[in-house]
N, C-alpha and C. Protein backbone atom coordinates (compact mmCIF):
# COMPACT_ATOMS: atom_id res chain seq x y z
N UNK A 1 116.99 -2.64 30.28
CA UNK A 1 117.97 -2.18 31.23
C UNK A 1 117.50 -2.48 32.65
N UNK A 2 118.19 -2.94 33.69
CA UNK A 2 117.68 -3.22 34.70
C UNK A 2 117.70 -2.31 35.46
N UNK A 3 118.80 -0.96 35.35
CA UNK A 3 117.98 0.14 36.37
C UNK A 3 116.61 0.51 36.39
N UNK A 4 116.08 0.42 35.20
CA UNK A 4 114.77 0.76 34.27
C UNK A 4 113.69 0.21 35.22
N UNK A 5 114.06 -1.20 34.94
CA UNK A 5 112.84 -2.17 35.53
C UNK A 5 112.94 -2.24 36.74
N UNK A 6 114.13 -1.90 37.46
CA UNK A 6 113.86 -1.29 39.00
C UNK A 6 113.14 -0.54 39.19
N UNK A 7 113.07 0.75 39.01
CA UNK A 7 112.47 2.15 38.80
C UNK A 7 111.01 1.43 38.87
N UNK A 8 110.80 0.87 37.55
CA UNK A 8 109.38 0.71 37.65
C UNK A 8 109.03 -0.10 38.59
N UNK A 9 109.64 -0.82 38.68
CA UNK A 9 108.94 -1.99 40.04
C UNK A 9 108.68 -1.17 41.14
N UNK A 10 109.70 -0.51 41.75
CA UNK A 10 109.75 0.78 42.78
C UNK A 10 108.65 1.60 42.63
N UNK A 11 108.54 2.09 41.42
CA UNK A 11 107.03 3.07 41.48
C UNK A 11 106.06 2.41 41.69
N UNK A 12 105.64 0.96 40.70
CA UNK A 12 104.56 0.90 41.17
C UNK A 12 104.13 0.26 42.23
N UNK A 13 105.27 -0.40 42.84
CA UNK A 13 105.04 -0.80 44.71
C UNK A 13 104.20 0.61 45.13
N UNK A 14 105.36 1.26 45.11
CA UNK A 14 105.08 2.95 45.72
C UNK A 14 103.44 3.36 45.64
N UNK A 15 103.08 3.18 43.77
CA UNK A 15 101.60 3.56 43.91
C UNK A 15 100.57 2.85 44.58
N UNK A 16 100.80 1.59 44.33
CA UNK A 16 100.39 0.44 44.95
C UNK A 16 99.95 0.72 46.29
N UNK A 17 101.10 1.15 46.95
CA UNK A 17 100.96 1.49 48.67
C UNK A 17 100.01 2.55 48.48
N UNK A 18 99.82 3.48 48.00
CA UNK A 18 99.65 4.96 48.33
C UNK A 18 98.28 4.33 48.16
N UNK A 19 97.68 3.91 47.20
CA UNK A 19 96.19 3.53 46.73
C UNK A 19 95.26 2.44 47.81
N UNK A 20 96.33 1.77 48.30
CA UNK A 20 95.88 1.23 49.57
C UNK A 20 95.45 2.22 50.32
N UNK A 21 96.41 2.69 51.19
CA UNK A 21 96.67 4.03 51.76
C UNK A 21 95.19 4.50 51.89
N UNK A 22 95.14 5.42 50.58
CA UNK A 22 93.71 6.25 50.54
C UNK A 22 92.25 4.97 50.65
N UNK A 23 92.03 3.88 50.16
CA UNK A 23 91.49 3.06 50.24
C UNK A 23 91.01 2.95 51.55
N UNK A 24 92.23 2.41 52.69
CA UNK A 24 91.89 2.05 53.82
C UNK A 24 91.20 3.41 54.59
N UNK A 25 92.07 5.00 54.45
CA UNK A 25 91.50 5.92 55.29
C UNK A 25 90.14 6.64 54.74
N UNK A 26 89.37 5.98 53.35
CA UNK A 26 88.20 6.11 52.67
C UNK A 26 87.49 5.16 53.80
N UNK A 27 87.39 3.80 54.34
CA UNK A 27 87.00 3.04 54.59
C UNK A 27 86.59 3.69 56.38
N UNK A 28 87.96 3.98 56.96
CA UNK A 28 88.10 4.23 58.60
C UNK A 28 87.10 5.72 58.19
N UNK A 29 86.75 6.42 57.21
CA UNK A 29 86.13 7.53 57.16
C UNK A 29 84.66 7.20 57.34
N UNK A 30 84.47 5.83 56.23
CA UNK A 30 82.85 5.70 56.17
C UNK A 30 82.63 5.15 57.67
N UNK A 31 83.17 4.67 58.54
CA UNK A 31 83.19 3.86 59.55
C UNK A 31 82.72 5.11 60.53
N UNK A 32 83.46 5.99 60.79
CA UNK A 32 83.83 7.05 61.56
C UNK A 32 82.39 8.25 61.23
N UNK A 33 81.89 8.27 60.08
CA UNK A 33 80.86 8.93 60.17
C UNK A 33 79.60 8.21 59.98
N UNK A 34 79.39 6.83 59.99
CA UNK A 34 78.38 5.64 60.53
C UNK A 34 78.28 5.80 62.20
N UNK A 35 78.44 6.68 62.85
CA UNK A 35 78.30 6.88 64.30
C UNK A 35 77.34 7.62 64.53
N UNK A 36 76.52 6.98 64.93
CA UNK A 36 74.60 7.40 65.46
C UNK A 36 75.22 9.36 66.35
N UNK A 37 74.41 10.07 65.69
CA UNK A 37 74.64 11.30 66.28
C UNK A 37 73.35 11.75 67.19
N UNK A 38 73.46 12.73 68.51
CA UNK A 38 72.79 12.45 69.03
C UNK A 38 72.26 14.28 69.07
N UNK A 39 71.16 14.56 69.38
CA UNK A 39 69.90 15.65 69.17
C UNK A 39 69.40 15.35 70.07
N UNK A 40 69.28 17.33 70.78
CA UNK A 40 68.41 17.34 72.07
C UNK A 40 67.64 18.28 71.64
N UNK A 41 66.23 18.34 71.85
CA UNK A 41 65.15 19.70 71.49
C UNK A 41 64.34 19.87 73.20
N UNK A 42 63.84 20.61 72.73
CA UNK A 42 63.27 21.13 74.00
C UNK A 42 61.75 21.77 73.60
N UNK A 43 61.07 21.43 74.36
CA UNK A 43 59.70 22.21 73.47
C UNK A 43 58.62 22.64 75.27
N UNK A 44 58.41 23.96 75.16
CA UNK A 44 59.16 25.03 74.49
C UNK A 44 60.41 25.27 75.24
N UNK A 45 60.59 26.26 74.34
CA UNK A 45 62.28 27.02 74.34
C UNK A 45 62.07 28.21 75.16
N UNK A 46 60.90 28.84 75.35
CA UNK A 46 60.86 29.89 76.03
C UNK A 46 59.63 29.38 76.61
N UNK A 47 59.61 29.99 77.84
CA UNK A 47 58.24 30.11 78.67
C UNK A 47 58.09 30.52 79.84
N UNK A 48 57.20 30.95 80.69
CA UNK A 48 57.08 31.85 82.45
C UNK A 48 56.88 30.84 83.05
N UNK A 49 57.46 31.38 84.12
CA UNK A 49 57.62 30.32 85.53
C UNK A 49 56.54 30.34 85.90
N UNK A 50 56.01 29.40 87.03
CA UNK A 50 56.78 27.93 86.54
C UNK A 50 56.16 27.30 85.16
N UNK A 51 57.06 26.45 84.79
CA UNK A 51 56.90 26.10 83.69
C UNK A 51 57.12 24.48 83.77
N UNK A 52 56.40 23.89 82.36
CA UNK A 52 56.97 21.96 82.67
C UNK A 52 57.37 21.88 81.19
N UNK A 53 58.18 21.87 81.20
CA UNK A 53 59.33 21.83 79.37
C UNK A 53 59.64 19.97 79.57
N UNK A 54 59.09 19.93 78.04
CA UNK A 54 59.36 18.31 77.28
C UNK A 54 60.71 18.40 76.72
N UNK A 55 61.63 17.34 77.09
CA UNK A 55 63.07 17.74 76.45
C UNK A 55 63.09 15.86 75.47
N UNK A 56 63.30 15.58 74.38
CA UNK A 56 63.62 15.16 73.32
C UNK A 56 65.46 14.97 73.18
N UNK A 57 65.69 13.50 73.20
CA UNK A 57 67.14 13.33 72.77
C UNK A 57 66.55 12.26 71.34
N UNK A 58 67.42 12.04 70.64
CA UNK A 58 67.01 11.24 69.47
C UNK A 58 68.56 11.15 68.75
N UNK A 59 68.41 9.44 68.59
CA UNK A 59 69.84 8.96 67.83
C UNK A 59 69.50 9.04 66.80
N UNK A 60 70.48 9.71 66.02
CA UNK A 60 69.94 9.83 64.20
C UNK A 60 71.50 8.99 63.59
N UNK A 61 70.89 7.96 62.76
CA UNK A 61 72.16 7.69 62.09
C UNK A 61 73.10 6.60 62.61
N UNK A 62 73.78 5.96 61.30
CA UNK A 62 74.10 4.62 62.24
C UNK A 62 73.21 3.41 62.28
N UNK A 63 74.24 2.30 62.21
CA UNK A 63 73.34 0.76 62.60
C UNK A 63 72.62 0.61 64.04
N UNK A 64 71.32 0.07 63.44
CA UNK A 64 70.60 0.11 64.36
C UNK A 64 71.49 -1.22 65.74
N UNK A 65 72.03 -1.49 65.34
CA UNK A 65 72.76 -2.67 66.49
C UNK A 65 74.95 -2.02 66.63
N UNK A 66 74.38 -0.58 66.35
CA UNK A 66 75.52 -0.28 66.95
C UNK A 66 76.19 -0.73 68.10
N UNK A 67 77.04 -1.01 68.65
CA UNK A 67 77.50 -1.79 69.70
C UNK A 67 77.93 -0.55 70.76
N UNK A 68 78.70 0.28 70.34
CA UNK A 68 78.94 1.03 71.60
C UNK A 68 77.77 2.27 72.14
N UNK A 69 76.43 1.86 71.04
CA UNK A 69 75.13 2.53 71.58
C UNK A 69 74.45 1.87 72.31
N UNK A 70 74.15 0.72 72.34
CA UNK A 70 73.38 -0.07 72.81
C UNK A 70 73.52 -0.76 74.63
N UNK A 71 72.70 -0.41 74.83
CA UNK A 71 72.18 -0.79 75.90
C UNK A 71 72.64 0.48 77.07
N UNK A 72 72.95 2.25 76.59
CA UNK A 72 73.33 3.17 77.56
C UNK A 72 72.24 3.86 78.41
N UNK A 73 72.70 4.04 79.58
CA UNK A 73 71.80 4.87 80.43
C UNK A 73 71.56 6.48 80.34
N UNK A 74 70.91 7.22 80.61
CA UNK A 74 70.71 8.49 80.15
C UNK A 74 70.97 9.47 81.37
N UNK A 75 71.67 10.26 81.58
CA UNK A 75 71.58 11.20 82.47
C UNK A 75 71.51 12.47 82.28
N UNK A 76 70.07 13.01 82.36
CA UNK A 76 69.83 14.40 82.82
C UNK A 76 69.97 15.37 83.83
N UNK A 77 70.84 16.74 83.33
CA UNK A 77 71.51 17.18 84.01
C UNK A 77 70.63 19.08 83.73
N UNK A 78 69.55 19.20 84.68
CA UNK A 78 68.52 20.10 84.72
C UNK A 78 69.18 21.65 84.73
N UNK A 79 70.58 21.63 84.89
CA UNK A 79 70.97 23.03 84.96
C UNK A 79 70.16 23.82 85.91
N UNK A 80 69.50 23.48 87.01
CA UNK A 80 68.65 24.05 88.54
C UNK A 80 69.48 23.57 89.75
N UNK A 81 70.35 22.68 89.42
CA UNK A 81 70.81 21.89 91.16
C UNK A 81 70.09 20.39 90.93
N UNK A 82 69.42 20.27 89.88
CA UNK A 82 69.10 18.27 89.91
C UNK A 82 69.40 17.89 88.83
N UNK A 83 69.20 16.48 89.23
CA UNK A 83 69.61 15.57 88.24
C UNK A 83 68.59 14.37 88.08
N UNK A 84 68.70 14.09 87.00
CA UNK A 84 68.09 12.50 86.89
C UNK A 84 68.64 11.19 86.18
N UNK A 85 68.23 9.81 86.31
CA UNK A 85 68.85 9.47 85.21
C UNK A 85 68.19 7.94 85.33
N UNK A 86 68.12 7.75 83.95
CA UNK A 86 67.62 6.20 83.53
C UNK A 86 68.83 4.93 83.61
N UNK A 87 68.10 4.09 83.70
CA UNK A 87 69.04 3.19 83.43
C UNK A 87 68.00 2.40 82.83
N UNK A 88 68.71 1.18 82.08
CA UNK A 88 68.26 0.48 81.39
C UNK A 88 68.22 -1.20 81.59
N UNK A 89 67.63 -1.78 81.53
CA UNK A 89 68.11 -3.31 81.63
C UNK A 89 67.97 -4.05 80.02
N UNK A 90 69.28 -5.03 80.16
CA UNK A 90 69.38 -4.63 78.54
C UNK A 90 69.75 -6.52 78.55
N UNK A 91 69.39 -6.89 77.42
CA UNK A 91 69.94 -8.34 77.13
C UNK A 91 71.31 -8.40 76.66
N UNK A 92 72.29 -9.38 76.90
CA UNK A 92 73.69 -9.67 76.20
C UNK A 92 73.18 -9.08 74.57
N UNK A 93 74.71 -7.94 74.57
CA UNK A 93 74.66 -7.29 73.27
C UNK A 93 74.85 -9.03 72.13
N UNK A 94 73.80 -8.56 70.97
CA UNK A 94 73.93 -9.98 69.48
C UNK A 94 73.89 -8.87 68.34
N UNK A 95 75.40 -9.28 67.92
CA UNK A 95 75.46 -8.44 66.39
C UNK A 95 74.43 -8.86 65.30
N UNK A 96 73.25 -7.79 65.12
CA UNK A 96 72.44 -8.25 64.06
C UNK A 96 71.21 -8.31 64.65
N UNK A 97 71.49 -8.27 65.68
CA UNK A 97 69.72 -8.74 66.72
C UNK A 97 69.74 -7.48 67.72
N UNK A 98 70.67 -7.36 68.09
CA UNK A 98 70.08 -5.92 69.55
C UNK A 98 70.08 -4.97 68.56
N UNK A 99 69.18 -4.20 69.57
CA UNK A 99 68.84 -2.53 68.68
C UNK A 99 69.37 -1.64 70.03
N UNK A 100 70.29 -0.29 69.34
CA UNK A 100 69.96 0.60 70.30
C UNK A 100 68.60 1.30 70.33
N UNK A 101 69.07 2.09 71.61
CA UNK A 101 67.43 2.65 72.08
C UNK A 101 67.81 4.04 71.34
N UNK A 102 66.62 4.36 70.39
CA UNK A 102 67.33 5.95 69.73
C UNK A 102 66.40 7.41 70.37
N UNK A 103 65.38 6.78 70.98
CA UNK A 103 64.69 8.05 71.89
C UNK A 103 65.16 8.27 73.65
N UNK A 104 65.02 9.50 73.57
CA UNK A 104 65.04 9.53 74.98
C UNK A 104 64.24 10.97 75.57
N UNK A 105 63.18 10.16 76.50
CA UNK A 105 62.66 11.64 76.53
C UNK A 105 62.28 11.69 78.12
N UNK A 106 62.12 12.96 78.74
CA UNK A 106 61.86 13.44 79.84
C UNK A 106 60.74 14.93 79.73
N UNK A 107 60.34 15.08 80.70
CA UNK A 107 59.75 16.37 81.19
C UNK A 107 60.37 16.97 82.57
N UNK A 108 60.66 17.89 83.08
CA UNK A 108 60.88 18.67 84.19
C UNK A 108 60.71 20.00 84.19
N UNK A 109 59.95 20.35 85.27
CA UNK A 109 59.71 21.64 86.26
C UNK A 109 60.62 22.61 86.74
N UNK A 110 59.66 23.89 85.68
CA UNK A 110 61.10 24.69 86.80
C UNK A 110 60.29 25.70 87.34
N UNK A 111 61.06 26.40 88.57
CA UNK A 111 60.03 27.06 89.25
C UNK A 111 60.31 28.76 89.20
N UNK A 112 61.31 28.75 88.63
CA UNK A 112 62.18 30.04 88.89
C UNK A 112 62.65 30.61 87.06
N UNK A 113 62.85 31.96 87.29
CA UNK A 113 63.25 32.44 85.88
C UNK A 113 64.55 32.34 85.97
N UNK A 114 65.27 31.83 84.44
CA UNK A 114 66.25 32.35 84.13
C UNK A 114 66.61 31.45 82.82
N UNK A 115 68.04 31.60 82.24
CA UNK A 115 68.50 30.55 81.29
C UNK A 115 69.14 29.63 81.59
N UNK A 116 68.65 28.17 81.13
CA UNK A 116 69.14 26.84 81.68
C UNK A 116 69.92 26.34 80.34
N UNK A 117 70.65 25.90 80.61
CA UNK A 117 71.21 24.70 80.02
C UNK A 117 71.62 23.07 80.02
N UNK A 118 70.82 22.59 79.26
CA UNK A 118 70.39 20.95 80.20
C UNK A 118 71.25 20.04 79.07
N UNK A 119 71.49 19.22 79.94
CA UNK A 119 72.70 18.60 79.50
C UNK A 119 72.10 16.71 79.46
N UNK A 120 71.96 16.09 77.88
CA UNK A 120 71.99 14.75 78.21
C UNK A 120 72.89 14.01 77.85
N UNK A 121 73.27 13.44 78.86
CA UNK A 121 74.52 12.56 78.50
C UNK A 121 73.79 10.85 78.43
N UNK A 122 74.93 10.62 77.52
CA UNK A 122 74.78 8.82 77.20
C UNK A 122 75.76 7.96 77.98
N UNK A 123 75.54 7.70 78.88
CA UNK A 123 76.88 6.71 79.60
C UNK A 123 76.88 5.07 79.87
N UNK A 124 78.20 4.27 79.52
CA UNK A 124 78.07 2.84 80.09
C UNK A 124 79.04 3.28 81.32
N UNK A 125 78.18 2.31 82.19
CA UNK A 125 78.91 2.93 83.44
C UNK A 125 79.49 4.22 84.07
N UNK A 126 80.88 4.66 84.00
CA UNK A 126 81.12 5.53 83.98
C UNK A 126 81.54 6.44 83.10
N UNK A 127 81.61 5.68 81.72
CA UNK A 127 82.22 5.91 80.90
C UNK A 127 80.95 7.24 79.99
N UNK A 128 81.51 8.25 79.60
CA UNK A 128 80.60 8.98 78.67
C UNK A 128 80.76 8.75 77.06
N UNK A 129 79.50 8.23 76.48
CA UNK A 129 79.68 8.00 74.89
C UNK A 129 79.45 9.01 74.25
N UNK A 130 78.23 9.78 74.52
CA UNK A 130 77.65 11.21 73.85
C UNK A 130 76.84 11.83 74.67
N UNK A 131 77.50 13.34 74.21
CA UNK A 131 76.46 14.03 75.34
C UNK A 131 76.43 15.26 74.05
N UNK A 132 75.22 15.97 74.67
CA UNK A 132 74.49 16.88 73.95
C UNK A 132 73.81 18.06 74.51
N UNK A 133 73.50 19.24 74.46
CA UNK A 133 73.36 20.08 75.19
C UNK A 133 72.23 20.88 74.48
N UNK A 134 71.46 21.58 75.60
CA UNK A 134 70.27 22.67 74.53
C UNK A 134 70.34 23.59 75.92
N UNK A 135 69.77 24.76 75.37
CA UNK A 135 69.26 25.81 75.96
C UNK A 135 67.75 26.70 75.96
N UNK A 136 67.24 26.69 77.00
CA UNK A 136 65.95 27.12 77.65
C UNK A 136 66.17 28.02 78.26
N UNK A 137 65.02 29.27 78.15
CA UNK A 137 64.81 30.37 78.55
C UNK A 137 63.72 29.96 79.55
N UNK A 138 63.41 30.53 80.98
CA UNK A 138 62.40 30.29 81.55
C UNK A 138 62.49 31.62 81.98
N UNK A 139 60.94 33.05 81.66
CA UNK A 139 60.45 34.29 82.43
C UNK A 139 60.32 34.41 83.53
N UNK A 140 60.20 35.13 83.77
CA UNK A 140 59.57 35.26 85.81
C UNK A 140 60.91 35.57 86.83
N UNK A 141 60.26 35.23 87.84
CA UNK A 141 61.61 35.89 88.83
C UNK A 141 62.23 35.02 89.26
N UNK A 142 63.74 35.09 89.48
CA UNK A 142 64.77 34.44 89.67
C UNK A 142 64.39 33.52 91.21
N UNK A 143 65.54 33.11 91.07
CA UNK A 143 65.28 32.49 92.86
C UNK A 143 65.87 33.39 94.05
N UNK A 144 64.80 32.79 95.02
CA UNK A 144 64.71 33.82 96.25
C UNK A 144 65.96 33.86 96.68
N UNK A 145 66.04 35.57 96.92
CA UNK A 145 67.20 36.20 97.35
C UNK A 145 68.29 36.82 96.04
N UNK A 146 68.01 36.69 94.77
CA UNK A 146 68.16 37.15 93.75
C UNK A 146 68.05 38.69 93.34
């Protein structure tokens, strides 16, 4: 009957699509969580003023020649009123040959008590790729006039 063999042709286009479907958004999934994630530590986490705290960023995860990792500058954001920030000089990105940079580390001084929150961001240009945040306790007395 040819309504019949319509029907079926119709369904299995239909499944056909749908199995694509899940296929392709299986695929944009593995893609989407292949994105280098980024970790800030702080060592230590607590301590009396003044104090000189080691802060730790680290790319976990992901091709090492990720493209929209590679070659970013780092900006530290001290939660005191400063800032710092790296830049990098980097060769023309080569799929298969550049590596991103997956450490990033600093030290800074603080002179005053209280809780900071330091902020490292990953940027090309102006653009922000990943940023990441930790929190530090520093003892002692606040700043003058406090």
């Amino acid at each position: 009957m040819p309504g019949r063999d319509t029907a079926r042709t119709t369904r299995a286009l239909l499944i056909g699509a749908i199995v694509l479907t899940v296929m392709w958004l299986s695929v944009g999934t593995v893609a989407q969580d292949d994105r280098p994630e980024l970790t800030l530590r702080a060592r230590p986490r607590v301590a009396f003023a003044p104090a000189e705290i080691s802060f730790t960023g680290v790319l976990r995860g992901g091709a090492d020649d990720y493209e929209e990792f590679y070659c970013l500058s780092a900006e530290w954001d001290w939660d005191d009123g400063t800032r710092s920030e790296s830049i990098f000089d980097c060769e023309p990105y080569e799929p298969g040959v550049s590596e991103i940079r997956r450490r990033f580390s600093r030290r800074h001084s603080y002179d005053y008590g209280g809780r900071y929150e330091v902020r490292l961001t990953l940027k090309r240009r102006d653009d922000v790729i990943e940023l990441v945040r930790t929190s530090i306790v520093i003892q002692g007395t606040g700043l003058p006039g406090e």
